[in-house]
N, C-alpha and C. Protein backbone atom coordinates (compact mmCIF):
# COMPACT_ATOMS: atom_id res chain seq x y z
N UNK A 1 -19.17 7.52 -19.98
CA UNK A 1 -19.19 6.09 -20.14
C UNK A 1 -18.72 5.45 -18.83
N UNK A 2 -19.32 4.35 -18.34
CA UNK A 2 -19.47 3.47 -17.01
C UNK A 2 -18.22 3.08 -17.37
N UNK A 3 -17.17 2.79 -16.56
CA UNK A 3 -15.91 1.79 -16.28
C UNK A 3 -15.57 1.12 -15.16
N UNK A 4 -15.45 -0.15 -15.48
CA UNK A 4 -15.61 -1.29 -14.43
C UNK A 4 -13.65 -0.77 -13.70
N UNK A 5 -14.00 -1.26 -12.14
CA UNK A 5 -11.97 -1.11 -11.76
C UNK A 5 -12.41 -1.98 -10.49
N UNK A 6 -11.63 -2.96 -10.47
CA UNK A 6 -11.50 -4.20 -9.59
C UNK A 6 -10.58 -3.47 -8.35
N UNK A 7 -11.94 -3.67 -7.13
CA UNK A 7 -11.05 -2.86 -5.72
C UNK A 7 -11.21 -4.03 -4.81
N UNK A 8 -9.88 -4.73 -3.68
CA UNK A 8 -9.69 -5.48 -3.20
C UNK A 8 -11.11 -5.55 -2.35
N UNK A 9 -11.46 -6.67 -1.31
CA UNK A 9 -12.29 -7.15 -1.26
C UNK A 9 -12.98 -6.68 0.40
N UNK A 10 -11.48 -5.81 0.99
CA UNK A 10 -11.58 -5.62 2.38
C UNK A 10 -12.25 -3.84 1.99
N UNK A 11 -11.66 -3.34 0.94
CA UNK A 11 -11.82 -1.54 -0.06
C UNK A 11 -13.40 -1.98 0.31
N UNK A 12 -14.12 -2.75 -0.51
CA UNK A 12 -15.17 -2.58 -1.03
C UNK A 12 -16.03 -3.18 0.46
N UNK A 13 -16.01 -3.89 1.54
CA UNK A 13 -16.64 -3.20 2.70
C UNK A 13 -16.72 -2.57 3.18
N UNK A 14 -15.34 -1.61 3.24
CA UNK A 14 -15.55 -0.59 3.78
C UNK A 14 -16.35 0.24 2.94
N UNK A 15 -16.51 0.35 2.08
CA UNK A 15 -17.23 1.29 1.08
C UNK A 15 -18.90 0.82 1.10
N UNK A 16 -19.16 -0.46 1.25
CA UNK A 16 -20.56 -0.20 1.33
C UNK A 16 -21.07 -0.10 2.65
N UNK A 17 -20.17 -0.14 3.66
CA UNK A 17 -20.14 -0.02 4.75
C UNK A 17 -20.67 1.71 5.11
N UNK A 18 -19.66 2.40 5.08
CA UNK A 18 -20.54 4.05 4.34
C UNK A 18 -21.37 4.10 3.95
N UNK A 19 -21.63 3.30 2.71
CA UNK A 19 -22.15 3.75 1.89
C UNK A 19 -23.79 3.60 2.19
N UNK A 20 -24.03 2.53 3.22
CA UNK A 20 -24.92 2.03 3.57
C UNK A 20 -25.40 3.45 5.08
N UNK A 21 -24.28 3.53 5.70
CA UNK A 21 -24.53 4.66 6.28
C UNK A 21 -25.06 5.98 5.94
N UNK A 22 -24.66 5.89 5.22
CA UNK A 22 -24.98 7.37 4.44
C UNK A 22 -25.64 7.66 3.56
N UNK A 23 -26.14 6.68 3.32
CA UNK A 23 -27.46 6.30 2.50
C UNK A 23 -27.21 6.94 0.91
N UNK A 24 -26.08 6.45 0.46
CA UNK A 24 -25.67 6.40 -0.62
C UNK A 24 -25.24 4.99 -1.61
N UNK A 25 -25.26 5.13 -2.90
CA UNK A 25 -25.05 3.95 -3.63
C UNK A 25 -23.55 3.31 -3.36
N UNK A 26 -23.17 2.14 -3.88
CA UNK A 26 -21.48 1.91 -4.13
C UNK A 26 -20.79 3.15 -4.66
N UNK A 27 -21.60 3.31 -5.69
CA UNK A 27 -20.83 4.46 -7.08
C UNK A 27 -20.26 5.99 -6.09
N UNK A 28 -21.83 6.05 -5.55
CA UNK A 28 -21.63 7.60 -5.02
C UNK A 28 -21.15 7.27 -3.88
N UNK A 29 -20.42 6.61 -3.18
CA UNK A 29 -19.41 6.46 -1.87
C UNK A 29 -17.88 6.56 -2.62
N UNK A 30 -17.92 5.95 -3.83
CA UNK A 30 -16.77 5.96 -4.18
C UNK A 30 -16.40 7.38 -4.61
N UNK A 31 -17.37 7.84 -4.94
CA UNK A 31 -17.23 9.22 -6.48
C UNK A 31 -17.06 10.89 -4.99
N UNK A 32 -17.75 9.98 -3.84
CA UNK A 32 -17.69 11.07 -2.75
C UNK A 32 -16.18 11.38 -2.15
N UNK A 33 -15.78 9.69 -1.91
CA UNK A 33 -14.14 9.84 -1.68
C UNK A 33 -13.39 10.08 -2.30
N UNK A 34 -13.75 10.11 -3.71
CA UNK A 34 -12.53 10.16 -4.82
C UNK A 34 -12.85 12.07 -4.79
N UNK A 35 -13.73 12.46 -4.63
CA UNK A 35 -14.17 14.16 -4.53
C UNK A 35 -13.37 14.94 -3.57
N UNK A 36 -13.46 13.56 -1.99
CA UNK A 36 -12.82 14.45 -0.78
C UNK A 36 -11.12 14.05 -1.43
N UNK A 37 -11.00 13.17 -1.42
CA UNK A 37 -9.23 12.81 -1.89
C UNK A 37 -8.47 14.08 -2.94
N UNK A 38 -9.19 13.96 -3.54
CA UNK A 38 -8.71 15.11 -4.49
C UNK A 38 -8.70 16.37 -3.73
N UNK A 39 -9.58 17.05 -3.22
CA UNK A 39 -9.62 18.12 -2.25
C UNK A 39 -8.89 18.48 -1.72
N UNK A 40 -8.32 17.24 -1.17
CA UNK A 40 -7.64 17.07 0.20
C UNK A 40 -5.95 16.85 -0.59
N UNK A 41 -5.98 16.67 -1.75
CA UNK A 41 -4.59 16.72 -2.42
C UNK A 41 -4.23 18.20 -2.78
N UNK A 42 -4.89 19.01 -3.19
CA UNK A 42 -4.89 20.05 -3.67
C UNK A 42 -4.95 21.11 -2.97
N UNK A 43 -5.06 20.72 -1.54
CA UNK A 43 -5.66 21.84 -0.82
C UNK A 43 -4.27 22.40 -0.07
N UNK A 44 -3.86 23.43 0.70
CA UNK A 44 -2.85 24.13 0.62
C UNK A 44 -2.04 23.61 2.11
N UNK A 45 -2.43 22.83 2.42
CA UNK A 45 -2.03 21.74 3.61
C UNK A 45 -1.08 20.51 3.42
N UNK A 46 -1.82 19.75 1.75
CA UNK A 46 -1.62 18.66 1.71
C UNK A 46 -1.36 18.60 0.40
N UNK A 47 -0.02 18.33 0.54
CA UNK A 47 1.24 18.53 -0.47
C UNK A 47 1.55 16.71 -1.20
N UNK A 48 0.78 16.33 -2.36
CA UNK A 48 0.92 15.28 -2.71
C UNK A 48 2.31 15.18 -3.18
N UNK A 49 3.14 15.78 -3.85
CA UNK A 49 4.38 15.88 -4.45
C UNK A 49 5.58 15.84 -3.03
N UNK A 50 5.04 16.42 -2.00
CA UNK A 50 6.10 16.05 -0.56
C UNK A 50 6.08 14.55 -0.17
N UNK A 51 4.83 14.42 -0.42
CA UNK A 51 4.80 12.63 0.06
C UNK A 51 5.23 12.26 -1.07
N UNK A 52 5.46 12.39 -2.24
CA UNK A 52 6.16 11.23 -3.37
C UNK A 52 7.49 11.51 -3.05
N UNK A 53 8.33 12.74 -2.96
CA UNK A 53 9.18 12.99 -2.48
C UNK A 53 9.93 11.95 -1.51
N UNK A 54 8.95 12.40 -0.19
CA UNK A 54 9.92 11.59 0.69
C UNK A 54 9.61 9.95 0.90
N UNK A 55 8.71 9.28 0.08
CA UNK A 55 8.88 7.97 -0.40
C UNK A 55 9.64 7.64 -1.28
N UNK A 56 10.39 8.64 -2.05
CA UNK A 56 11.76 8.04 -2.45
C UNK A 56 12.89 8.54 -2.14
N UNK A 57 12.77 8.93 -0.78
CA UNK A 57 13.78 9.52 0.19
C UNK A 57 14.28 10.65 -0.06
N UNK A 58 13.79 11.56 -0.49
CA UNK A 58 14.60 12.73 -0.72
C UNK A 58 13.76 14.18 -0.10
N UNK A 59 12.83 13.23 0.86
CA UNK A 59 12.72 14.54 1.96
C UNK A 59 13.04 13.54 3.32
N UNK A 60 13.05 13.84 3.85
CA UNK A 60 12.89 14.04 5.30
C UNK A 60 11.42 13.63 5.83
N UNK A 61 11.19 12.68 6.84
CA UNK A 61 9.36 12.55 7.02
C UNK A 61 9.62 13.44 8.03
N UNK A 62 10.22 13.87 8.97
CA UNK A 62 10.41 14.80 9.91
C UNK A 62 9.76 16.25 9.48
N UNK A 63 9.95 16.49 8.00
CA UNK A 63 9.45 17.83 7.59
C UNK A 63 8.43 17.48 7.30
N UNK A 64 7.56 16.41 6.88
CA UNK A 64 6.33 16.33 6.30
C UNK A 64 5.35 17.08 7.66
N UNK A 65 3.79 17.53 6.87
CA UNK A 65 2.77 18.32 7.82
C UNK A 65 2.09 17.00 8.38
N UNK A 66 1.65 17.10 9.03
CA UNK A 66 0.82 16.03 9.83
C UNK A 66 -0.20 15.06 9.11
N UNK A 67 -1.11 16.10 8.38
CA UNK A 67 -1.61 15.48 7.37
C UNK A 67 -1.09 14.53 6.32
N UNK A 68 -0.08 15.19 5.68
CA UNK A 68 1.28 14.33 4.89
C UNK A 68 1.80 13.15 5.34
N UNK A 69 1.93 13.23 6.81
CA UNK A 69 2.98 12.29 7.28
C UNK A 69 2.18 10.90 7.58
N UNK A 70 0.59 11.26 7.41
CA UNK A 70 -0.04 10.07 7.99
C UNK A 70 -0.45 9.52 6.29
N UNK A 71 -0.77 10.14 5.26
CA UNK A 71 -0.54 9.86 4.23
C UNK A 71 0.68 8.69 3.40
N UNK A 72 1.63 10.01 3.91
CA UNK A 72 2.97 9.27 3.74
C UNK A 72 2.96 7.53 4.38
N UNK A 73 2.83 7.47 5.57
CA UNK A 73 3.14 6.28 6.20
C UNK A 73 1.83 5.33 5.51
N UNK A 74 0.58 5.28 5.36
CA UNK A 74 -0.38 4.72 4.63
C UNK A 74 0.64 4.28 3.14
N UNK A 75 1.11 5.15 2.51
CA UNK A 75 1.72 4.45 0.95
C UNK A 75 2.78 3.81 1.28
N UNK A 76 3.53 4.57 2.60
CA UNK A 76 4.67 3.55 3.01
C UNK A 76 4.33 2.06 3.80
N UNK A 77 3.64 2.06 4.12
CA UNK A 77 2.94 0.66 4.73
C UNK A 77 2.74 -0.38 3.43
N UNK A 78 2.29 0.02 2.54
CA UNK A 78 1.40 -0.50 1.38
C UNK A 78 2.71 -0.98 0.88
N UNK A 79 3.40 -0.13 0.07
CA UNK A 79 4.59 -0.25 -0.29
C UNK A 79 5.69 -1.29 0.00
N UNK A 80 5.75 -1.43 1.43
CA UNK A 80 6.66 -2.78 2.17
C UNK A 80 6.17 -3.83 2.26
N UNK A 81 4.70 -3.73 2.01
CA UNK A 81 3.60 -5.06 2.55
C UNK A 81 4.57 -6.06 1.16
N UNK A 82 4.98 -5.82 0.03
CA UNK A 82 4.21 -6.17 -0.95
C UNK A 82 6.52 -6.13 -1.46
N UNK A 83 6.63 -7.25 -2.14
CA UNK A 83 8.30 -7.23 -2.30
C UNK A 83 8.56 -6.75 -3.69
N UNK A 84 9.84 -5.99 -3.92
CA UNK A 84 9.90 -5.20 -5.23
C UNK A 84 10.49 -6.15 -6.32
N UNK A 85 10.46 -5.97 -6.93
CA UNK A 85 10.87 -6.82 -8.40
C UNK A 85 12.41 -7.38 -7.98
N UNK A 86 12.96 -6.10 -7.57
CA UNK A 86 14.72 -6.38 -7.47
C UNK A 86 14.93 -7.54 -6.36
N UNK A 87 13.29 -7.59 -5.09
CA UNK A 87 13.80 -8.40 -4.03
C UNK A 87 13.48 -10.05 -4.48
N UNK A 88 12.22 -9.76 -5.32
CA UNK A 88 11.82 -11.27 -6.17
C UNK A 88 13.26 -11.96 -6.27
N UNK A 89 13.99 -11.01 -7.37
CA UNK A 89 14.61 -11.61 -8.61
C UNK A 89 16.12 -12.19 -7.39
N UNK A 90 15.89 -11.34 -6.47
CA UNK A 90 17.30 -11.89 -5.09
C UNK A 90 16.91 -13.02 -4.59
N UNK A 91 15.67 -13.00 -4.00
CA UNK A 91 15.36 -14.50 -2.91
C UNK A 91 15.34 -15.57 -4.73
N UNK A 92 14.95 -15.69 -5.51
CA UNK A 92 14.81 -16.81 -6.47
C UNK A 92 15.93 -17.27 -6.32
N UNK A 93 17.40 -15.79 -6.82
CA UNK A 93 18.70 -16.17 -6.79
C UNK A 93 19.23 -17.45 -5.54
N UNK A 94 18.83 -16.67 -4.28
CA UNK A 94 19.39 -17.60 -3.13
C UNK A 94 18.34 -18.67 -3.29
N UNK A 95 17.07 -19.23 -3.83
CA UNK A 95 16.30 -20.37 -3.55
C UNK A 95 17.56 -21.16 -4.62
N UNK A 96 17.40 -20.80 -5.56
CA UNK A 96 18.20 -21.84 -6.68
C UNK A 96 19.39 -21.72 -6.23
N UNK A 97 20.05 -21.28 -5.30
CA UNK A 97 21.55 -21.56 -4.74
C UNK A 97 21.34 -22.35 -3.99
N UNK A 98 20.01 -22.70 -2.76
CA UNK A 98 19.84 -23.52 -1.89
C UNK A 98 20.23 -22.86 -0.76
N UNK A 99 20.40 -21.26 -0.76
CA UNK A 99 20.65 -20.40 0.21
C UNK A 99 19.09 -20.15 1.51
N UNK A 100 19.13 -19.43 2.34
CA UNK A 100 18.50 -19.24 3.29
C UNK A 100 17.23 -18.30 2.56
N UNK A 101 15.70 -18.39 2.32
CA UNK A 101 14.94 -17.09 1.31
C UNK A 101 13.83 -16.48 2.20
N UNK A 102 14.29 -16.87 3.51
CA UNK A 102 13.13 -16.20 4.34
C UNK A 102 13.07 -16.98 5.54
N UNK A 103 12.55 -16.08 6.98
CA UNK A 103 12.19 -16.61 7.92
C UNK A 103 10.62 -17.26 8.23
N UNK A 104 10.85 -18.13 8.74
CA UNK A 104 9.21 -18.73 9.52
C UNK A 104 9.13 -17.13 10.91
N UNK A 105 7.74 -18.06 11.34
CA UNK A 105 6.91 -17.02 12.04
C UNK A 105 8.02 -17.02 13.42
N UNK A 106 8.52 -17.90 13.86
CA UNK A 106 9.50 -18.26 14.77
C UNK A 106 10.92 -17.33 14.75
N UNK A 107 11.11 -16.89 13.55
CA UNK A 107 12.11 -16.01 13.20
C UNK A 107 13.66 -17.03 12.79
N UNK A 108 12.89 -17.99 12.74
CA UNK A 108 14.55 -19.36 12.46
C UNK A 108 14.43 -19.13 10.60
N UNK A 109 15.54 -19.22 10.26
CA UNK A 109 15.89 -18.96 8.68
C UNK A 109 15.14 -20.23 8.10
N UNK A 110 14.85 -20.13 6.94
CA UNK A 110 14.01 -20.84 5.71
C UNK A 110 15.02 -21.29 4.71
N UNK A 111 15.56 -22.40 4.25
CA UNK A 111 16.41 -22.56 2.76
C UNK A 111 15.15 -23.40 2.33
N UNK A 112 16.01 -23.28 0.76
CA UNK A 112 14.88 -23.68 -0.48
C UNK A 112 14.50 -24.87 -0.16
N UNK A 113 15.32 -25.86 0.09
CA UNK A 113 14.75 -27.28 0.50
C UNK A 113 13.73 -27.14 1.58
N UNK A 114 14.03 -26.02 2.49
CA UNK A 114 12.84 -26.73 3.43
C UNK A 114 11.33 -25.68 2.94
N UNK A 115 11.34 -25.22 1.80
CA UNK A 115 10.43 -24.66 1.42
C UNK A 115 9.42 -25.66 0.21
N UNK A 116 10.79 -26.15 -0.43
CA UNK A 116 10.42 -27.48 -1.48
C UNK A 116 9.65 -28.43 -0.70
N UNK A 117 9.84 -28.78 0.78
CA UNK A 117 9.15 -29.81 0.90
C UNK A 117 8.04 -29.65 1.67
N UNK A 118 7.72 -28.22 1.60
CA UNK A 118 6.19 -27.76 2.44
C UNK A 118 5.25 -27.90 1.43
């Protein structure tokens, strides 16, 4: 059975981007990477359980294999882009205190008022 999965908007050029290369459909660009990914998880190089590991710090990226480590830094990139629940629920704290909740591009501190009135 067909199942629809919503992939961001920059994913899906690159994919028909291939896909167009390679003279394959959307489906089979996706079903090709999702073939090599898996491969490439399983395969005796590339240790998916080392990279979950040391994204929650309890290896070392120093020990990760090369392969791993560029892995690793891809989920770790992703990961920071994007703020965790605990950091939400902190900056709200300091907005409703009227505390400082972030810098401008300038690097000068942000309080809630001067965010209220953008």
């Amino acid at each position: 059975m067909a199942q629809s999965v919503k992939l961001a908007d920059d994913v899906m050029a690159l994919v028909r981007r291939e896909a167009e290369l390679h003279s394959r459909s959307v489906a089979g660009q996706i079903t090709h990477w999702l073939k090599i990914g898996r491969a490439i998880e399983q395969s005796g190089t590339y240790d998916h359980t080392r990279i979950t590991v040391a994204l929650e710090g309890r290896l070392d990226t120093t020990q990760l294999r090369e392969e791993e480590e560029a892995a690793w830094l891809d989920a770790f990139t992703a990961k920071m882009s994007q703020p965790s629940e605990a950091e939400e629920a902190f900056y709200a704290d300091r907005q409703a205190l009227g505390r400082g909740v972030g810098l401008d591009a300038g690097g000068n501190l942000i309080y809630a008022k001067d965010n209220a009135a953008a």
